[in-house]
Protein backbone atom coordinates (compact mmCIF):
# COMPACT_ATOMS: atom_id res chain seq x y z
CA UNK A 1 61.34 56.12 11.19
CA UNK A 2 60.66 58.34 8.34
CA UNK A 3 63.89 57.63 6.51
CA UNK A 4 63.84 53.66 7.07
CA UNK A 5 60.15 53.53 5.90
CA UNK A 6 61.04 55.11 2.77
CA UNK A 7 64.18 52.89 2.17
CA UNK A 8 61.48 49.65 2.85
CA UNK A 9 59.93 50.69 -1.00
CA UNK A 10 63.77 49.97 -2.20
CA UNK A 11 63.11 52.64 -4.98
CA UNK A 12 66.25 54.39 -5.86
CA UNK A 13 64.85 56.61 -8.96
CA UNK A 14 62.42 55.20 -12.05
CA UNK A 15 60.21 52.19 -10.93
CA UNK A 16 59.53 51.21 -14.68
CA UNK A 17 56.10 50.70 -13.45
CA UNK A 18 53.11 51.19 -16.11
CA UNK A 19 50.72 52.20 -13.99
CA UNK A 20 52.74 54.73 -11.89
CA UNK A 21 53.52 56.25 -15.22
CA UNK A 22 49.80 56.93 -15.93
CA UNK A 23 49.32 58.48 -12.73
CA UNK A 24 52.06 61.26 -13.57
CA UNK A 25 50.86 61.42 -17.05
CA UNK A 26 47.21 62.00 -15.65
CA UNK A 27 48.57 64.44 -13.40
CA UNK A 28 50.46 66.55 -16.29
CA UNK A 29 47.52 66.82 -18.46
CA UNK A 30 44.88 67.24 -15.98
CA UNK A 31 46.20 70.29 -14.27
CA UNK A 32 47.76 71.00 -18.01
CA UNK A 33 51.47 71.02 -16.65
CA UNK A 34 54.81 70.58 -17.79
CA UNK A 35 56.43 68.74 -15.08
CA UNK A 36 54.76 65.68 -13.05
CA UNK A 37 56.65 63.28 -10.30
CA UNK A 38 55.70 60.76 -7.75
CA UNK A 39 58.56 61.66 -5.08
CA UNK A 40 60.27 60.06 -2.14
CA UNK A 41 62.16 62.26 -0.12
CA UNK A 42 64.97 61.26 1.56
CA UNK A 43 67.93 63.85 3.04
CA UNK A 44 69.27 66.29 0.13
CA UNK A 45 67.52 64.00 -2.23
CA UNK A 46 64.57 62.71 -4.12
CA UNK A 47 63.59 60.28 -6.43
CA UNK A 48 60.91 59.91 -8.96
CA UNK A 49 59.71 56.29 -8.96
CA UNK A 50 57.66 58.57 -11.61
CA UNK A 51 57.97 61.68 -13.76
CA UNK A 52 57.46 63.32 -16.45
CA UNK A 53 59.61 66.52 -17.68
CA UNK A 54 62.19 66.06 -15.22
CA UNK A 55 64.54 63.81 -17.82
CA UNK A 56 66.28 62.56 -14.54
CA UNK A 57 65.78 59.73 -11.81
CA UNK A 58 66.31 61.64 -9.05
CA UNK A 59 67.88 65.03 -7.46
CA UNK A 60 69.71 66.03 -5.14
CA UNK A 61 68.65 69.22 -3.72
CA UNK A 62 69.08 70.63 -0.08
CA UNK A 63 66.10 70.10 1.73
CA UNK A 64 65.47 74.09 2.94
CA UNK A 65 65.10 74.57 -0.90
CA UNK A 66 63.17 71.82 -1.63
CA UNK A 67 59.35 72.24 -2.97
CA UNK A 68 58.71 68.30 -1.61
CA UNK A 69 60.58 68.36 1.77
CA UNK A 70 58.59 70.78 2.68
CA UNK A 71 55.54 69.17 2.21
CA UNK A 72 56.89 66.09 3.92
CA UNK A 73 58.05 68.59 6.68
CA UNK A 74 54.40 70.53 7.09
CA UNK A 75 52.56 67.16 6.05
CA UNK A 76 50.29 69.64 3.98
CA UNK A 77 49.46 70.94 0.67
CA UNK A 78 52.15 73.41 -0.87
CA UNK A 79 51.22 75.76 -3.52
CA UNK A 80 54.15 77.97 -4.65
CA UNK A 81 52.55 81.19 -7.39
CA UNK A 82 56.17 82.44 -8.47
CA UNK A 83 59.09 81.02 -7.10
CA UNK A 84 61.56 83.47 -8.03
CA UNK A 85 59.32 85.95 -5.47
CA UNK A 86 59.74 83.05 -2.90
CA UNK A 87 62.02 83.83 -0.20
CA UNK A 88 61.99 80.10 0.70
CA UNK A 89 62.76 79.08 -2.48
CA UNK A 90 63.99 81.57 -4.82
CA UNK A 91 67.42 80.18 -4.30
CA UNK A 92 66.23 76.92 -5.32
CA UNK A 93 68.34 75.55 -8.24
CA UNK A 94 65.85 75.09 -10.75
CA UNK A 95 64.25 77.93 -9.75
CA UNK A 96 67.46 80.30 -10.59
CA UNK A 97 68.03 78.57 -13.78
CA UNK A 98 64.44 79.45 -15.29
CA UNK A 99 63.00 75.75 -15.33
CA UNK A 100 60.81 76.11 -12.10
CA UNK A 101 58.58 79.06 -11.83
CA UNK A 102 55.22 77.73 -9.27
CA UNK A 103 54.90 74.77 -7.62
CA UNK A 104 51.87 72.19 -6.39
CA UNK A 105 52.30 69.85 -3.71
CA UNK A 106 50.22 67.45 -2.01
CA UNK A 107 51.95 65.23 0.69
CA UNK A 108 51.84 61.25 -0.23
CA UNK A 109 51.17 59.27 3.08
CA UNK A 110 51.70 55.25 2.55
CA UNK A 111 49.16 52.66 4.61
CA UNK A 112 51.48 53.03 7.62
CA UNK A 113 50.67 56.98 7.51
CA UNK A 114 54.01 57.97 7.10
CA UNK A 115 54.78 60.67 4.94
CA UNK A 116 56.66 59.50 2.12
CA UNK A 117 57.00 62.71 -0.10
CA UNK A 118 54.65 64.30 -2.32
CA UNK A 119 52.58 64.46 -5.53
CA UNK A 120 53.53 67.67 -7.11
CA UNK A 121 53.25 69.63 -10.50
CA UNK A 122 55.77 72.12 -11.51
CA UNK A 123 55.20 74.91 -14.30
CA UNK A 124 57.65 77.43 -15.64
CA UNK A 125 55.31 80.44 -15.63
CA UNK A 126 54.16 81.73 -12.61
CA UNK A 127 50.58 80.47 -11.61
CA UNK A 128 47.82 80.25 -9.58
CA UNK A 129 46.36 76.56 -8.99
CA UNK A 130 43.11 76.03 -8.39
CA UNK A 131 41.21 74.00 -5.70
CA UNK A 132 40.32 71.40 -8.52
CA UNK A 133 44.11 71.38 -9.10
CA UNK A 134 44.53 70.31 -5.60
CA UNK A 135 41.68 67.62 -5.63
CA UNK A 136 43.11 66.02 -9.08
CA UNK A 137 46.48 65.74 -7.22
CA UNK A 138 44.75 64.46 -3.76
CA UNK A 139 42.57 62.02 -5.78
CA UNK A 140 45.80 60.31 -7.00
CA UNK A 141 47.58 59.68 -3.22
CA UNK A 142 45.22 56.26 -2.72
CA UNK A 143 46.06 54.99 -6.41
CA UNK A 144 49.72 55.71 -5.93
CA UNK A 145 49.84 54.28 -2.10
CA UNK A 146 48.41 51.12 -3.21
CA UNK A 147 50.59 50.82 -6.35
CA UNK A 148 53.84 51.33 -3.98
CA UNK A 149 52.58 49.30 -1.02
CA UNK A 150 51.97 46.57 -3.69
CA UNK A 151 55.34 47.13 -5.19
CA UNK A 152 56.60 46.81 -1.32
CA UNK A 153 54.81 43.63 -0.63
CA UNK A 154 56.91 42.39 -3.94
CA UNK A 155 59.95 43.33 -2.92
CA UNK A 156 59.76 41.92 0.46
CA UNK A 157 59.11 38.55 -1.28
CA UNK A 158 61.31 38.64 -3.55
CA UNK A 159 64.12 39.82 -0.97
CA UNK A 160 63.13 36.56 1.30
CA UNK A 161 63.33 34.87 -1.58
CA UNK A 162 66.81 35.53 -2.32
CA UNK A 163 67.92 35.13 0.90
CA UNK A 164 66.60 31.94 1.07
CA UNK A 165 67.70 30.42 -2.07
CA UNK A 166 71.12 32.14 -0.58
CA UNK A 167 70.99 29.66 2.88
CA UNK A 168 69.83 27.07 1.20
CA UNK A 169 72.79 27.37 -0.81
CA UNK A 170 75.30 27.83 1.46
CA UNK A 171 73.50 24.75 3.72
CA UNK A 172 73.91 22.65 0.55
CA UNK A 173 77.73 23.97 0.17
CA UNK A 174 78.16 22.45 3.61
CA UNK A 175 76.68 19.21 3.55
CA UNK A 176 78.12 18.39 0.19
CA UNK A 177 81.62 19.50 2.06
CA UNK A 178 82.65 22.21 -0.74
CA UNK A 179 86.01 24.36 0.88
CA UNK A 180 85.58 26.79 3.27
CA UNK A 181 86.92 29.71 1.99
CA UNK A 182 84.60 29.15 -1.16
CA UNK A 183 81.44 28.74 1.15
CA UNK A 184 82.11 31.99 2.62
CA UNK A 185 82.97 33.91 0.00
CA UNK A 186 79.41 32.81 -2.08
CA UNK A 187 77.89 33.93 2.10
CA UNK A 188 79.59 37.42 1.50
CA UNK A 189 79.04 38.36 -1.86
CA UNK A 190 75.08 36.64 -1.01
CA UNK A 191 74.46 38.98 1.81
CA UNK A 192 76.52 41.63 0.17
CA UNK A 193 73.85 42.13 -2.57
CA UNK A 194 70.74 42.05 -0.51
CA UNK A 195 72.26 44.38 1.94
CA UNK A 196 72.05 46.75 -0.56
CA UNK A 197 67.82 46.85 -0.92
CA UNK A 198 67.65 46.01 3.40
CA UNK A 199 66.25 48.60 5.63
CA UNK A 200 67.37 48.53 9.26
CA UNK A 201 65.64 45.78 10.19
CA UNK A 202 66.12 43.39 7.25
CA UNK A 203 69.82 44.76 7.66
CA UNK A 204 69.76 43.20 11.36
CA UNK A 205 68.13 39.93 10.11
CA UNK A 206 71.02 39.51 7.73
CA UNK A 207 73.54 40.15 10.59
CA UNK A 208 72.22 37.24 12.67
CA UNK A 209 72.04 34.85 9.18
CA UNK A 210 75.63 35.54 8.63
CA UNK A 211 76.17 34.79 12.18
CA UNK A 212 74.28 31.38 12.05
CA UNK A 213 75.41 30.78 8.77
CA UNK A 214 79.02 31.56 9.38
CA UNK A 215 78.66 29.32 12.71
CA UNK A 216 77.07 26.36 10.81
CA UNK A 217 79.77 26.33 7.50
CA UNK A 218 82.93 26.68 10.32
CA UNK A 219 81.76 24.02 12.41
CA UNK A 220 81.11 21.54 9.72
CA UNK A 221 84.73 22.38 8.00
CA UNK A 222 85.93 21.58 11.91
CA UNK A 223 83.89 18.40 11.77
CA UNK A 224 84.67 16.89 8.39
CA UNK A 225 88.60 17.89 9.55
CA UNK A 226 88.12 15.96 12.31
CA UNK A 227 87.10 13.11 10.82
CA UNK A 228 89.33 13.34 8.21
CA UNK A 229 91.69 13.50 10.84
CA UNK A 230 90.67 10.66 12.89
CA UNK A 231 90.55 8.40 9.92
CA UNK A 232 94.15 8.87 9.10
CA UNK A 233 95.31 9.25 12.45
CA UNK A 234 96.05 6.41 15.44
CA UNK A 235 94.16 7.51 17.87
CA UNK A 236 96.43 5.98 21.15
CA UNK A 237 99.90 8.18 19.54
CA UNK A 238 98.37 10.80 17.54
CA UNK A 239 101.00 9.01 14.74
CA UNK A 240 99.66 8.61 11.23
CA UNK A 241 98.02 5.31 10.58
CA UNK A 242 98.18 2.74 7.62
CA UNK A 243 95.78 3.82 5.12
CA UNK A 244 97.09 7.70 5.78
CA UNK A 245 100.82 5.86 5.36
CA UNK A 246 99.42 4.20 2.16
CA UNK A 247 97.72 7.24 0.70
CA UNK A 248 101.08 9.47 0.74
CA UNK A 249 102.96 6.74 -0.46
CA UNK A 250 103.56 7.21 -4.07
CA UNK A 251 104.76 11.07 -3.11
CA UNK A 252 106.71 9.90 -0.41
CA UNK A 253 108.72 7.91 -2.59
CA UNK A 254 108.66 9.45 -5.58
CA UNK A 255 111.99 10.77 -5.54
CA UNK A 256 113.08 7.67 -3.66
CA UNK A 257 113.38 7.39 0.33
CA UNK A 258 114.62 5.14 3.06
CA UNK A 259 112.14 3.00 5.10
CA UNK A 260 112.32 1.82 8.47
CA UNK A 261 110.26 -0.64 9.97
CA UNK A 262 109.87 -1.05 13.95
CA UNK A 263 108.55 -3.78 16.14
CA UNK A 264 109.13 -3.51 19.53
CA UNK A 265 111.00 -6.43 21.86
CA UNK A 266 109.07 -7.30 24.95
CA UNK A 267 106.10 -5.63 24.09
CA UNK A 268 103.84 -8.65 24.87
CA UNK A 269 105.52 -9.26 28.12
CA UNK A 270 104.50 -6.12 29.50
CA UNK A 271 101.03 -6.62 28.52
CA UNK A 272 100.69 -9.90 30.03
CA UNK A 273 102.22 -8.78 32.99
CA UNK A 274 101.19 -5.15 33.32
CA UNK A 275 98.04 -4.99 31.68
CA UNK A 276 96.88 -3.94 28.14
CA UNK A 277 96.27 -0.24 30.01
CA UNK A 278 99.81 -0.15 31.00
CA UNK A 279 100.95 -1.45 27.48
CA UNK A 280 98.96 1.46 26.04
CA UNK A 281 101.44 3.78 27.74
CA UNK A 282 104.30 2.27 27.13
CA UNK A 283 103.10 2.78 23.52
CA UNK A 284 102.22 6.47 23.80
CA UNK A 285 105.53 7.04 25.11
CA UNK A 286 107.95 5.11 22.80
CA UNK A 287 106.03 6.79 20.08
CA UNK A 288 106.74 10.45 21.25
CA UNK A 289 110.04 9.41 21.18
CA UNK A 290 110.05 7.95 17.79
CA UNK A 291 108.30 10.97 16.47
CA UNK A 292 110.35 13.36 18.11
CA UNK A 293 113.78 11.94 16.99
CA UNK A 294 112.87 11.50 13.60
CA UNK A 295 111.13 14.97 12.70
CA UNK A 296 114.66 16.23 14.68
CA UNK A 297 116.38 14.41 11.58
CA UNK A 298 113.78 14.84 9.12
CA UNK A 299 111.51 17.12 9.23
CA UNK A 300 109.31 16.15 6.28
CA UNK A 301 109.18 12.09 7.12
CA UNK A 302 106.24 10.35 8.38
CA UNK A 303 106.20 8.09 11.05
CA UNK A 304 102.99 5.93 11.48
CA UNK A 305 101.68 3.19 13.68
CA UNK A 306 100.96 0.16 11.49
CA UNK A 307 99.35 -2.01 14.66
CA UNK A 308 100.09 -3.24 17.50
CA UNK A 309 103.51 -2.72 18.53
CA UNK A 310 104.63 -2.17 14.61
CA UNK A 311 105.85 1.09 13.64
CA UNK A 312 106.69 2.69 9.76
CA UNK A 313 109.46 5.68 9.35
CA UNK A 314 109.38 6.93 5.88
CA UNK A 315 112.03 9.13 4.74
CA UNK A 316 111.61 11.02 1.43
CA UNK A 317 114.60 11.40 -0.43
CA UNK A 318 117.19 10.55 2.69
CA UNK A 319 120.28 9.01 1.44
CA UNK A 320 121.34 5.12 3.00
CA UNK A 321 124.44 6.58 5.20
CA UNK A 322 122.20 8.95 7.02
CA UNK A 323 119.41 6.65 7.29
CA UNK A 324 122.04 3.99 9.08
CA UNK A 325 122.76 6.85 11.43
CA UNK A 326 118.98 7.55 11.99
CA UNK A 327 118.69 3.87 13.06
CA UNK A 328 121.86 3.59 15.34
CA UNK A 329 120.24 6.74 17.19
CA UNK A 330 116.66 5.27 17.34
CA UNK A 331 118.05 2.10 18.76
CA UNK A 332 119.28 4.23 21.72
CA UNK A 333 116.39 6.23 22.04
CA UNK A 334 113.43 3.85 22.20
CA UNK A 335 114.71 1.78 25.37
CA UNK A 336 112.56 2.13 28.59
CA UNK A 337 112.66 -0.07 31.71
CA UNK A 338 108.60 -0.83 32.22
CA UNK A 339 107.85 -0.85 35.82
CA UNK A 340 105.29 -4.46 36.17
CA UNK A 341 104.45 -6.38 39.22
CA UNK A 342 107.21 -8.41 40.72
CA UNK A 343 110.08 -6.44 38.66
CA UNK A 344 110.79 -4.64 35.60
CA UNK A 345 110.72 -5.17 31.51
CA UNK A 346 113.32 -3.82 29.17
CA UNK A 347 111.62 -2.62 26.26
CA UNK A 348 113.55 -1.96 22.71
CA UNK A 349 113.13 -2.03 19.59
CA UNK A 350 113.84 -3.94 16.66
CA UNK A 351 114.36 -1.90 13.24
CA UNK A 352 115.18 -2.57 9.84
CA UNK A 353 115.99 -0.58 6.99
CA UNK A 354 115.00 -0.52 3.01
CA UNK A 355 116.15 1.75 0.62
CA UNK A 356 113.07 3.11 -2.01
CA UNK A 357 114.60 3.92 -5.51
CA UNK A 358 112.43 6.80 -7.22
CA UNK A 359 109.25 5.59 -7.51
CA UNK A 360 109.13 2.15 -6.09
CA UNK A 361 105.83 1.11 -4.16
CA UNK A 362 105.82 1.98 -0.57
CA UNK A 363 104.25 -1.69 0.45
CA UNK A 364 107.01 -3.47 -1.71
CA UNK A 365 109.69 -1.80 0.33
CA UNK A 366 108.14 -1.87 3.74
CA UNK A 367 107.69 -5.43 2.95
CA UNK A 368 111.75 -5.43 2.31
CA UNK A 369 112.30 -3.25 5.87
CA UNK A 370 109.96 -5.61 7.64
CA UNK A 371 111.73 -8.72 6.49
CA UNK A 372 115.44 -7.14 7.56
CA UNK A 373 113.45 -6.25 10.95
CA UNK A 374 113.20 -9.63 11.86
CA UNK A 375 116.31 -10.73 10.45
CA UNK A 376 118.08 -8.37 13.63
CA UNK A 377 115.59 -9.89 15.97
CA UNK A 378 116.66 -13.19 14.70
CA UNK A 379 120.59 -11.95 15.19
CA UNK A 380 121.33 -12.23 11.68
CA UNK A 381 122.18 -8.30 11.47
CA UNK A 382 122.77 -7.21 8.07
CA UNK A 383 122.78 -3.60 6.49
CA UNK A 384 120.42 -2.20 3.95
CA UNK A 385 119.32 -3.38 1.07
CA UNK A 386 118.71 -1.13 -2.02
CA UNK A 387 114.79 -1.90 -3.78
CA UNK A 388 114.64 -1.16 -7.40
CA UNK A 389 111.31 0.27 -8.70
């Protein structure tokens, strides 16, 4: 409790504060002393938010030799005459190289009434203090527990303060749909930073915010991936759609491609007979097939439902002959006998084929592979047609 109440002043060494300053200066002429601190004592180490003499921010001295832990440890007055006659602390560092010689302590208790560490003077002559030297040091605990508890109420605002401006940050990252990764990485290096001045419980409250934060920013990406998802995506195949189909077209084609366009035969027949549920099957399942035999072949094409019973193969950089071959094996593959009341329906499909030179618009050429579609499903079967750009 001691420990974490000490770490809630986030005071590592000099507080640059003015009127902390004055105390120690006060304190050093007063009791007419070379060395003055304000100290917080934490294990093997204090720090001066305040000194004067010492030259340094802090120290790091075990606490069985240390003038100040003991005073934190006996929550009393200390007055040390000559040190080097000290069994307790004639071992002391400063004391064995000459620079400490007597010591006076008084133990500085914050609003909570925890002991924080001590007031203290240090001379380097042995001396006896004097009761007045005790009061002048006593009269300065109030001053210098309202100056820090001040100082604390600061921090605290300023630390919710950052961590705010850090989720609404991150909240704005999200709705404005900025990458994931980067999101999280501005979360870490957010939390990172204030984890630094946090005490145990601040430490927990940025635990859960990461959580929540974390939770909120991975959702989101799911959701806007969804969406993204849905609106290029047929939702009755799980194919790609048009406007995903038109997107990719100019690097689908860019190093030229062959195009087939599909329109299934009998289609309607099963829906009038069957029912539009049962014609939504059929779909789903000649679709599989279609997808399944062309990534086989290609594994970089993309095969999309245009509507309706119309399909689009696009097939980046796939020369004519093995295009021809693609076809001959689709036209095997997507046959299926539709069970529908009083019999069955063969459905098939109907596919023609346009060649995309490098670079040639994807419409212009599915227009081509539509209009050589309907050609075979008129019987007049001809073989592809090159497209210049």
């Amino acid at each position: 409790m001691r420990l974490a109440a000490v770490a809630s002043y986030r005071l590592s060494g000099h507080a640059q504060d003015a009127d902390l300053d004055a105390v120690v200066d006060h304190m050093a002429r007063v009791i007419k002393a070379p060395i003055a601190v304000v100290n917080l004592v934490s294990t093997d180490r204090q720090c001066y938010p305040a000194e004067r003499g010492v030259g340094a921010p802090d120290t790091h001295v075990v606490d069985e030799l240390s003038f100040c832990a003991y005073v934190v440890a006996q929550g009393a007055p200390l007055e040390v005459t000559d040190a080097r006659d000290d069994t307790v602390f004639r071992d002391n560092p400063l004391v064995v190289a000459g620079a400490v010689r007597s010591y006076l302590g008084v133990p500085l208790v914050d609003e909570d009434g925890v002991v924080l560490g001590a007031l203290s003077v240090f001379d380097d002559v042995p001396r006896i203090f004097t009761q007045d030297d005790v009061e002048a040091l006593q009269s300065q605990v109030r001053l210098v527990r309202t100056l820090l508890s001040l100082r604390r109420r600061v921090a605290v605002h300023e630390w919710d303060g950052r961590l705010l401006e850090l989720q609404t940050s991150v909240l704005e990252a999200v709705a404005t749909g900025r990458p994931l990764p980067e999101t999280l990485a501005e979360l870490h290096a957010g939390l990172t930073e204030l984890r630094e001045t946090s005490d145990g419980a601040r430490s927990a409250q940025l635990s859960r915010t990461r959580s929540r934060l974390t939770q909120i920013a991975v959702a989101s990406a799911d959701r806007r991936f969804a969406d993204e998802r849905r609106a290029r995506q047929d939702p009755l195949t799980g194919l790609a759609n048009r406007a995903h189909l038109v997107d990719a077209g100019p690097d689908l084609t860019r190093s030229g491609a062959a195009v087939l366009f599909l329109d299934l035969d009998h289609f309607k027949e099963v829906n009038d007979r069957g029912g539009h549920a049962l014609g939504d099957r059929v779909l789903a399942v000649l679709a599989g097939k279609l997808a399944s035999s062309v990534h086989a072949a290609a594994p970089g094409a993309v095969v999309a439902r245009l509507g309706g019973d119309e399909f689009a193969v696009v097939l980046p950089e796939m020369e004519e002959e093995a295009a021809c071959h693609l076809r001959a094996e689709l036209d095997t593959a997507l046959v299926d006998q539709v069970a529908v009341p009083s019999g069955q329906v063969r459905v098939s499909a109907s596919i023609g084929l346009a060649m995309a030179s490098p670079g040639a618009p994807l419409d212009h050429v599915l227009h081509l592979a539509d209009t050589a579609m309907y050609r075979l499903k008129l019987g007049a079967r001809t073989g592809a047609r090159p497209v210049a750009a």
